[in-house]
Protein backbone atom coordinates (compact mmCIF):
# COMPACT_ATOMS: atom_id res chain seq x y z
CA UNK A 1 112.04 79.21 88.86
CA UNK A 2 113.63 78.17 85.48
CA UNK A 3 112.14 77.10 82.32
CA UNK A 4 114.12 75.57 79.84
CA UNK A 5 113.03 76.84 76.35
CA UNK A 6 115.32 75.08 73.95
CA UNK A 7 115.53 71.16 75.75
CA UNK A 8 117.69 70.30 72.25
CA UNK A 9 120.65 72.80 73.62
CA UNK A 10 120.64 70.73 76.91
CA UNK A 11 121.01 67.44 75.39
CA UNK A 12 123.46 68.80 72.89
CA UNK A 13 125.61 70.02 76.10
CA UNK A 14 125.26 66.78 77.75
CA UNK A 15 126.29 65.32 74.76
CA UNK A 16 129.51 67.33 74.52
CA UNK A 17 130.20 66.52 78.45
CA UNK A 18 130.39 62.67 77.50
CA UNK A 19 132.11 63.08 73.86
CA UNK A 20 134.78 65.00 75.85
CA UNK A 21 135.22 62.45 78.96
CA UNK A 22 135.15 59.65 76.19
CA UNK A 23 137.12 60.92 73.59
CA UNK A 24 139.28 63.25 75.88
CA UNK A 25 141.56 66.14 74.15
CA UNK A 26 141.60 69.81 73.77
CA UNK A 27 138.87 70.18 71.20
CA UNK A 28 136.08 67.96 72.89
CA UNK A 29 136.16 70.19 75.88
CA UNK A 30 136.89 73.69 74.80
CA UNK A 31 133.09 73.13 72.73
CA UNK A 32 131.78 71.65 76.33
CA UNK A 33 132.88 74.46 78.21
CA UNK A 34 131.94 77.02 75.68
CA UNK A 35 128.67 75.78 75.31
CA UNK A 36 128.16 75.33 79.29
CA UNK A 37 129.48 78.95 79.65
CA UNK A 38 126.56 80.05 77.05
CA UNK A 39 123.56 79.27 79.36
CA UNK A 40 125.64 79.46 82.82
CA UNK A 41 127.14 83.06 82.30
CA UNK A 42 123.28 84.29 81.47
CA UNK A 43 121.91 82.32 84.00
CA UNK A 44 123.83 83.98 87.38
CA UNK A 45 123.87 87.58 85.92
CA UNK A 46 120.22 87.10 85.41
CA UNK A 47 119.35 85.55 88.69
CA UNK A 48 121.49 87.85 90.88
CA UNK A 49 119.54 91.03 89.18
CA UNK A 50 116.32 89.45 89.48
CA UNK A 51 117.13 89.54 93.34
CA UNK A 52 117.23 93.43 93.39
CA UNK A 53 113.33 93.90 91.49
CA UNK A 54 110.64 94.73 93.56
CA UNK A 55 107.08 95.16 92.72
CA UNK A 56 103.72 96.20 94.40
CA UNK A 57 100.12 95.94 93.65
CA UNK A 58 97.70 99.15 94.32
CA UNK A 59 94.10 98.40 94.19
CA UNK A 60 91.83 101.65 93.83
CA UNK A 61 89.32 99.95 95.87
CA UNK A 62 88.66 96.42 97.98
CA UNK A 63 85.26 96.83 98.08
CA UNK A 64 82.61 97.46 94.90
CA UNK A 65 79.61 95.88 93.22
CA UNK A 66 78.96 94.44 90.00
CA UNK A 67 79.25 96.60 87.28
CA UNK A 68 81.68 99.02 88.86
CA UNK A 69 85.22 99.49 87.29
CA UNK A 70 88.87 99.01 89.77
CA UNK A 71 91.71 100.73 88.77
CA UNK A 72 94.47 98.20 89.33
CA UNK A 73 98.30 99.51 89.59
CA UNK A 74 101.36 97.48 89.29
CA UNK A 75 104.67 98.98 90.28
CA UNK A 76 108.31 97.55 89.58
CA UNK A 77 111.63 98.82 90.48
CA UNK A 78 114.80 98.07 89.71
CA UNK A 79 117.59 98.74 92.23
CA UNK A 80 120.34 96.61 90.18
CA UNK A 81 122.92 98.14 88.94
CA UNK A 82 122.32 96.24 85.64
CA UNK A 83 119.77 97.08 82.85
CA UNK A 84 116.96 94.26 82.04
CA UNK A 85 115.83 94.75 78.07
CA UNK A 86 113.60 92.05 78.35
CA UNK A 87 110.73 91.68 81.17
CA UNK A 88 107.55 89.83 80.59
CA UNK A 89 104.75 90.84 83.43
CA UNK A 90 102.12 88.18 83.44
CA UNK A 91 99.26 87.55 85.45
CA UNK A 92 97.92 91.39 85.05
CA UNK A 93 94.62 92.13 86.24
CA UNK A 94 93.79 88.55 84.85
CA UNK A 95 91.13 85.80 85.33
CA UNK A 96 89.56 86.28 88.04
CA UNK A 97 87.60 89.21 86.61
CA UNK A 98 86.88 86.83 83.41
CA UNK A 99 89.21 88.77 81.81
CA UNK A 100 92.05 87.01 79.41
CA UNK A 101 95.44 86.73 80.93
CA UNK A 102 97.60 89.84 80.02
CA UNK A 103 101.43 89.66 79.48
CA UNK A 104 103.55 92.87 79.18
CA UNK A 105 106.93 93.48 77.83
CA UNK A 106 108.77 95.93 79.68
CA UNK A 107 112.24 97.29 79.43
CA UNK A 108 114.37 98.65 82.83
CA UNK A 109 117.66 100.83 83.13
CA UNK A 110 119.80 100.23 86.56
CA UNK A 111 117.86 102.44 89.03
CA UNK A 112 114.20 103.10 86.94
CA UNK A 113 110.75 102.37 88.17
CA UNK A 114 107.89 101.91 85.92
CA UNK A 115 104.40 101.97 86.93
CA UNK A 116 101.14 100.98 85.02
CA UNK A 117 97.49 100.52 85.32
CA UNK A 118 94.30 98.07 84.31
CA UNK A 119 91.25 99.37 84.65
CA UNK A 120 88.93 96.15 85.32
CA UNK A 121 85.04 95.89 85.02
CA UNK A 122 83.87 93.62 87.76
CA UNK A 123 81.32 91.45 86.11
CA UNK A 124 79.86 89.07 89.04
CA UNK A 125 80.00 88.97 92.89
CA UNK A 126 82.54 87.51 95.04
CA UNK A 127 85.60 87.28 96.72
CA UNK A 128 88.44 87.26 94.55
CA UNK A 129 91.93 87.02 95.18
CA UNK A 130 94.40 89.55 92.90
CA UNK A 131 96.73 86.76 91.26
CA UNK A 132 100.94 86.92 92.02
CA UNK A 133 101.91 89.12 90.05
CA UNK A 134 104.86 87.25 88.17
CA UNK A 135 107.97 89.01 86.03
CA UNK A 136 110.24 86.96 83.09
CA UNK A 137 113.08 87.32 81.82
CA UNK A 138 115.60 84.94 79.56
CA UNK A 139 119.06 84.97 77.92
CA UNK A 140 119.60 86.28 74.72
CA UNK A 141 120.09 83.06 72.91
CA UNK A 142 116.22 82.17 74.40
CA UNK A 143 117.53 78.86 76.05
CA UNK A 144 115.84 79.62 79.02
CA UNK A 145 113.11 81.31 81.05
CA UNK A 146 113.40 83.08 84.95
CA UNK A 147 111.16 84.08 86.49
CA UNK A 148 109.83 85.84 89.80
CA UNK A 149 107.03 86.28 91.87
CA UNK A 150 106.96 90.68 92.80
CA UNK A 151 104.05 90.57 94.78
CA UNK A 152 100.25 89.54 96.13
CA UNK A 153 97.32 91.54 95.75
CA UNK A 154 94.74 91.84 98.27
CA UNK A 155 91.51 90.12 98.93
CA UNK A 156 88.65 91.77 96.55
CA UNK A 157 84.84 91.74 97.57
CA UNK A 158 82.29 92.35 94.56
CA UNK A 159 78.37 92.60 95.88
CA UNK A 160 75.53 92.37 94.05
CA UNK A 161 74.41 95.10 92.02
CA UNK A 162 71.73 96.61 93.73
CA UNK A 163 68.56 97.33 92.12
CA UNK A 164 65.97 99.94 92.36
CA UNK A 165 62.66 97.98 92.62
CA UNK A 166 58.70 99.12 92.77
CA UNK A 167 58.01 99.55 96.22
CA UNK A 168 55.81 97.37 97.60
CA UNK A 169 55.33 97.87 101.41
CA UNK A 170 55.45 95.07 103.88
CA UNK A 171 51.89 94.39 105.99
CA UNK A 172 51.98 94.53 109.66
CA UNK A 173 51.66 92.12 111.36
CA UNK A 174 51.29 93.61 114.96
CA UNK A 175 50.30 97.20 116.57
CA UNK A 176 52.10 99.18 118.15
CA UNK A 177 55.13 99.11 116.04
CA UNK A 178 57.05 102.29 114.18
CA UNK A 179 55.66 102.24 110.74
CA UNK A 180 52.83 104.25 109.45
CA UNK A 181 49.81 102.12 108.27
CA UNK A 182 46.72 103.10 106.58
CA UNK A 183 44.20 100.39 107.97
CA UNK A 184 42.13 101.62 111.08
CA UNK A 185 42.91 98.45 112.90
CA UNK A 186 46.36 100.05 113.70
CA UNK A 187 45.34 102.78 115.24
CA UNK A 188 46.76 103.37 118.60
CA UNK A 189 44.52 105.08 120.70
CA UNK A 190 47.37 107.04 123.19
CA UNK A 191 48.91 108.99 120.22
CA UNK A 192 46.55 111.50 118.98
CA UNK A 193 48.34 112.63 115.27
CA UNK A 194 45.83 115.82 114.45
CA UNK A 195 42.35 117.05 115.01
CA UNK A 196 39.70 117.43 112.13
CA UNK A 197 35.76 118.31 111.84
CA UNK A 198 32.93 115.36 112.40
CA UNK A 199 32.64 113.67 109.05
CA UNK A 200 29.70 111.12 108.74
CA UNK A 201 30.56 107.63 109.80
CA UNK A 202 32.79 108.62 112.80
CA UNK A 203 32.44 106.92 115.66
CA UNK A 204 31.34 108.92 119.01
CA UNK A 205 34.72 107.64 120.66
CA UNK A 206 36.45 109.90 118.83
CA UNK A 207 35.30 113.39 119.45
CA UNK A 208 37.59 115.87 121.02
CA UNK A 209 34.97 116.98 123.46
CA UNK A 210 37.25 119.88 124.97
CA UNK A 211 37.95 120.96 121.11
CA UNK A 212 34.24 120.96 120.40
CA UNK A 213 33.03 123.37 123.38
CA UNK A 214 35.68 125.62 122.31
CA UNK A 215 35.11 126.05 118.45
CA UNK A 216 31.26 124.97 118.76
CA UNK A 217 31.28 122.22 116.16
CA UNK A 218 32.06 118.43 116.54
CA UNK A 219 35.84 117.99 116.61
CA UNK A 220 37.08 114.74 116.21
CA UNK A 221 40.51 112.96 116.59
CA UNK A 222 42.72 111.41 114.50
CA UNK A 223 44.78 108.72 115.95
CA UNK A 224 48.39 107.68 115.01
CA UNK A 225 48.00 103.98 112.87
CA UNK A 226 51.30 102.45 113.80
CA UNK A 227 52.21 98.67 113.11
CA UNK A 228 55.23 96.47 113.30
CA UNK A 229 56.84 94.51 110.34
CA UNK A 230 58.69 91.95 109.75
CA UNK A 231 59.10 90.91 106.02
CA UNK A 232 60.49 87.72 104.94
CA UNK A 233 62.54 87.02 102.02
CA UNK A 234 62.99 83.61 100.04
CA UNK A 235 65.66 83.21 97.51
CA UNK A 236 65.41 80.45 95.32
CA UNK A 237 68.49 78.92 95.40
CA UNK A 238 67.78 75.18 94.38
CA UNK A 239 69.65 73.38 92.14
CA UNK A 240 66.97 72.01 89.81
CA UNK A 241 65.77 76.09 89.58
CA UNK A 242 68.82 76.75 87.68
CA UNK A 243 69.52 74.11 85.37
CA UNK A 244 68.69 75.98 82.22
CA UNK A 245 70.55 79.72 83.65
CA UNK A 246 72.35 80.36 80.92
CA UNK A 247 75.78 82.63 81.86
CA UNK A 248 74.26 82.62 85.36
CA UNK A 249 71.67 85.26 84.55
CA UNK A 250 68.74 84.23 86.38
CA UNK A 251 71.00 83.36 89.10
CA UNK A 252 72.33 86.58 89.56
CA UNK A 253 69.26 88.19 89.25
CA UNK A 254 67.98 86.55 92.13
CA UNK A 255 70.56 87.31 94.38
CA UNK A 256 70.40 91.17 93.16
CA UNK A 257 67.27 90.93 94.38
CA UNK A 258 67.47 89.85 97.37
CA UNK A 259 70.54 92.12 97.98
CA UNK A 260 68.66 95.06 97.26
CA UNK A 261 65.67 94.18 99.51
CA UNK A 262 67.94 93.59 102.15
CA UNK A 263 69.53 97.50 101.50
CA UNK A 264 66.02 98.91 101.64
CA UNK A 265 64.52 97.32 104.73
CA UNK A 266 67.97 97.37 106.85
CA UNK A 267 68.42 101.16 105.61
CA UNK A 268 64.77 101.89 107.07
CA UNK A 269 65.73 100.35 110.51
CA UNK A 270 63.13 97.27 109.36
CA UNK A 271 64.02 93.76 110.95
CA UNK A 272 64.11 91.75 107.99
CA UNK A 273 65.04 87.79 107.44
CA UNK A 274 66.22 86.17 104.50
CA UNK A 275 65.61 82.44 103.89
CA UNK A 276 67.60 80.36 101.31
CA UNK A 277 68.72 76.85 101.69
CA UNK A 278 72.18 77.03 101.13
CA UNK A 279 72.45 79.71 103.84
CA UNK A 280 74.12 78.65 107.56
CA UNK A 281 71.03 77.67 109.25
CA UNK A 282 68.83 77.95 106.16
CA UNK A 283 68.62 81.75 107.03
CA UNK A 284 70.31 85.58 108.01
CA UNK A 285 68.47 88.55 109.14
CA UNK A 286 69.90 92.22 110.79
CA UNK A 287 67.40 94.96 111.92
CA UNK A 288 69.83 98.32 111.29
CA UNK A 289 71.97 99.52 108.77
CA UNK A 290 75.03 98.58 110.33
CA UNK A 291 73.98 94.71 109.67
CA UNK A 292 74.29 95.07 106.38
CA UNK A 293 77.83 94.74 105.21
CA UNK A 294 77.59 91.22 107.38
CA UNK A 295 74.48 90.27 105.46
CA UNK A 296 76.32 90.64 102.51
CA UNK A 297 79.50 89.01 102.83
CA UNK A 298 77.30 86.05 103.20
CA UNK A 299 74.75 86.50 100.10
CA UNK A 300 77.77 86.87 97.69
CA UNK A 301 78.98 83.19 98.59
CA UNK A 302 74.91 82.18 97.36
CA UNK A 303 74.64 79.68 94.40
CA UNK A 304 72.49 77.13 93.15
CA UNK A 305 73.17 74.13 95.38
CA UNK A 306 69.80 73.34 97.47
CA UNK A 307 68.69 69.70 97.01
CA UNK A 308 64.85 70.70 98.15
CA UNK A 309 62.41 71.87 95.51
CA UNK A 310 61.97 75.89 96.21
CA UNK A 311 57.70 75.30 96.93
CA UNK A 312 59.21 72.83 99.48
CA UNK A 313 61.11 74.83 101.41
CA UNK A 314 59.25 77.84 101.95
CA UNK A 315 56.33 75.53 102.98
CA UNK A 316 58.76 73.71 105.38
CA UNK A 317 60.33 77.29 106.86
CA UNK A 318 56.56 79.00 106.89
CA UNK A 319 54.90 76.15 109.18
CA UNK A 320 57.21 78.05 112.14
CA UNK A 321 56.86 81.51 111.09
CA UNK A 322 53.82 83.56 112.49
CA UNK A 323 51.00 83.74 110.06
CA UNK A 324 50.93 87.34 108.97
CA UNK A 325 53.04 89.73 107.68
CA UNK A 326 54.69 89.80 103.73
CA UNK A 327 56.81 86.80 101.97
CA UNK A 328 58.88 88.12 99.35
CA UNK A 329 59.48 84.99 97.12
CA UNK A 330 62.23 85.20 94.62
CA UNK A 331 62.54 82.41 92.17
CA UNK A 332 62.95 81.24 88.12
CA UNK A 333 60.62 78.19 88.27
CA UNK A 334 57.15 78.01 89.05
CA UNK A 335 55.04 74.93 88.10
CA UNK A 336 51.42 74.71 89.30
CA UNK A 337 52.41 72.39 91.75
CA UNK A 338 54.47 75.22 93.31
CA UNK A 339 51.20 77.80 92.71
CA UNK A 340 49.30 75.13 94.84
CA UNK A 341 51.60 75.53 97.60
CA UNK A 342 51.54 79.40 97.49
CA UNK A 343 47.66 79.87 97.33
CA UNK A 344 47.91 77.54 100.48
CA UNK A 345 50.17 80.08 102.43
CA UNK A 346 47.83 82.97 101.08
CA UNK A 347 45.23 81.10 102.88
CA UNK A 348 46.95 80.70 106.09
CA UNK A 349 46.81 84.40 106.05
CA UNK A 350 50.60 85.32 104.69
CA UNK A 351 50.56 88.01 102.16
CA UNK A 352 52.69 87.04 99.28
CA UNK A 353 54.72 88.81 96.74
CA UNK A 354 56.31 87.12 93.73
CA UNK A 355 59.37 88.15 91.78
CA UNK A 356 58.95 85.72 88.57
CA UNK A 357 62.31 85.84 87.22
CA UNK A 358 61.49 84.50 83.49
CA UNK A 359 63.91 83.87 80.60
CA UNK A 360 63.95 85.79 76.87
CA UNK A 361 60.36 84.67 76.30
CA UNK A 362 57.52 83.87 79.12
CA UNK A 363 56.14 80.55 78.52
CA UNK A 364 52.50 80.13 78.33
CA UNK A 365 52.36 77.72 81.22
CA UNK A 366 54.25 80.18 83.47
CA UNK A 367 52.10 82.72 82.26
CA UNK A 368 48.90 80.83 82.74
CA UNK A 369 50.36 79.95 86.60
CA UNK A 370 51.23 83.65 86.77
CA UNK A 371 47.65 84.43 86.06
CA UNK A 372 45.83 82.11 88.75
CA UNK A 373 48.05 83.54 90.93
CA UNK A 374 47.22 87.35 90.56
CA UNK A 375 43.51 86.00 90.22
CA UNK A 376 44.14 85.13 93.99
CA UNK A 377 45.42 88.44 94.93
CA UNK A 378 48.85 87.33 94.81
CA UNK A 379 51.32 90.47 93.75
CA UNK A 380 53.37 89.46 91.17
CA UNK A 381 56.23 91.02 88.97
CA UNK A 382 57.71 89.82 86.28
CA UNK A 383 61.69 90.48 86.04
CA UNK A 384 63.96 89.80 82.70
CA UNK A 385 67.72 89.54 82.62
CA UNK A 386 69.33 93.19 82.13
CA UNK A 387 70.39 91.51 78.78
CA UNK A 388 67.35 90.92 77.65
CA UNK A 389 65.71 93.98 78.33
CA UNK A 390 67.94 95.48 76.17
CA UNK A 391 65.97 94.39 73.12
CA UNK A 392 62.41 95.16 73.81
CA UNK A 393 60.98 92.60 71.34
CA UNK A 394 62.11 89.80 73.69
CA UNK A 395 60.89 91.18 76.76
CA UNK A 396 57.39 91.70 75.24
């Protein structure tokens, strides 16, 4: 591709070319060849040695999450057997990591290679594609501009930084599942986990009568309290939640969130669903560890572009799920409208758990909604942007 730099030195060469077919004589054309011969001579030896450069792109990694650095390495060679004082490299690392469009000047005997790296800071999740990378070069009279595209990178996939959060563990909402539970109503009465002396309040049913013959005192028996769980996740991912995110903070931290949820209950073998409306199907779920690169690949394409007011849709999705078990809601906006809707739910029997992501300062209509809301045994934390947390006097 060629950019002309100087458009005057055209038109002054075009200008010659019809002086000398007007005027005619040896003058006229000995300047129109001379000044043809300045940008044509140039222009083939530069284009035939920009035929024998090569370059590459080396990528430490494909796949990372936010807040991890790549190590990016460009290579050129040049097999001419002509030297190149002048390259410009554009298009390094670039912006598709946010990061301002580099240019290098490089310099290349017949025969050298020259490699470099960029170390990059991946700042949000996504897939991004490493630009062409793109060498320059120009005559020494800077008439004109070639250039060349040396190569592609690959495909890059950030994911969400994942977070470690309190534990809060997920009610059953079945027996005879794999999880330990501490509630007596779980206890399965075919496993027996240990043996123990009569304490008062046990029930008859459980002595160990063989036990208690042999050691002469009541033995009882303590059974195994096993349930199966299912939580369910909702990301907020409406539109009108998000209207205020400023640099796409709140945003992000939801989708951390969820991401990291996601990591904990597929790592523990727990079948787990996530519900957001942008999502294929308005939902994903896996039940193993292996489901979770698949789950991912699918939250990092998540942004604010639901239609439906958050309260809505988890009312809509809940009316088919089972009523028991946890709801993990994830969300920046909560009116008392939307509190109305969740103290409904609590009273259908779902047991909810509320990530309030909030801003630099809590407002004191969030917090009074926050309030009624733990008043009805409603678990809620309150989450600020990493940014924020940084000063203290904010978060307070």
């Amino acid at each position: 591709m060629v950019e002309i730099k100087k458009p005057v030195f055209l038109l002054v060469v075009v200008g010659l070319g019809i002086i000398a077919v007007l005027v005619g004589g040896r003058f006229p054309y000995f300047f129109f060849y001379l000044a043809l011969l300045l940008a044509l001579v140039p222009y083939l030896w530069l284009s035939i040695g920009l035929r024998r450069i090569t370059g590459d792109i080396e990528v430490s990694a494909n796949r990372t999450e936010v807040g991890q650095n790549l190590v990016v390495k460009y290579i050129i060679n040049n097999s001419s057997s002509g030297r190149f004082p002048y390259l410009e490299l554009s298009n390094i690392v670039g912006s598709s990591f946010q990061a301002p469009v580099e240019k290098k000047i490089v310099s290349l005997e017949a025969g050298e290679t020259e490699a470099f790296e960029r170390e990059v800071r991946c700042t949000r999740r996504g897939k991004y594609d490493m630009r062409e990378f793109q060498i320059k070069t120009g005559d020494p009279f800077g008439l004109f501009q070639l250039s060349k595209f040396l190569a592609t990178g690959e495909e890059i996939i950030i994911y969400p930084k994942l977070t470690r959060l309190q534990e809060i563990k997920p009610l059953a909402r079945q027996h005879f599942g794999d999880f330990d539970q501490k509630e007596n109503r779980f206890e399965n009465h075919s496993l027996i986990s240990d043996l123990r002396e009569w304490q008062a309040g046990d029930s008859i049913k459980k002595i160990h009568w063989k036990q208690t013959a042999r050691q002469e005192q009541i033995v009882v028996k303590n059974y195994e309290k096993k349930g199966d769980i299912a939580p369910k996740i909702f990301l907020d991912m409406s539109e009108s939640s998000y209207l205020h995110d400023y640099k796409h903070r709140l945003e992000d931290m939801a989708v951390d969130i969820a991401a990291s949820f996601m990591y904990y209950f597929l790592g523990n073998n727990i079948s787990v669903e996530l519900f957001s409306e942008p999502l294929y199907a308005g939902s994903l779920g896996g039940s193993q560890p292996g489901d979770f690169l698949e789950v991912m690949d699918r939250i990092i394409d998540l942004a604010p572009l639901g239609k439906t007011d958050y309260s809505t849709f988890v009312s809509n999705r809940c009316h088919y799920l089972a009523t028991s078990g946890s709801l993990y809601l994830i969300t920046p906006r909560l009116s008392f409208t939307d509190a109305a809707v969740l103290l409904g739910l609590k009273q259908k029997g779902f047991d909810l758990v509320l990530f309030y992501l909030a801003p630099a300062n809590l407002s004191a209509a969030a917090a009074t909604v926050l309030e009624r809301l733990r008043e009805n045994r409603v678990k809620v934390q309150i989450l600020y942007p990493a940014e924020v947390l940084k000063d203290e006097s904010a978060a307070l």
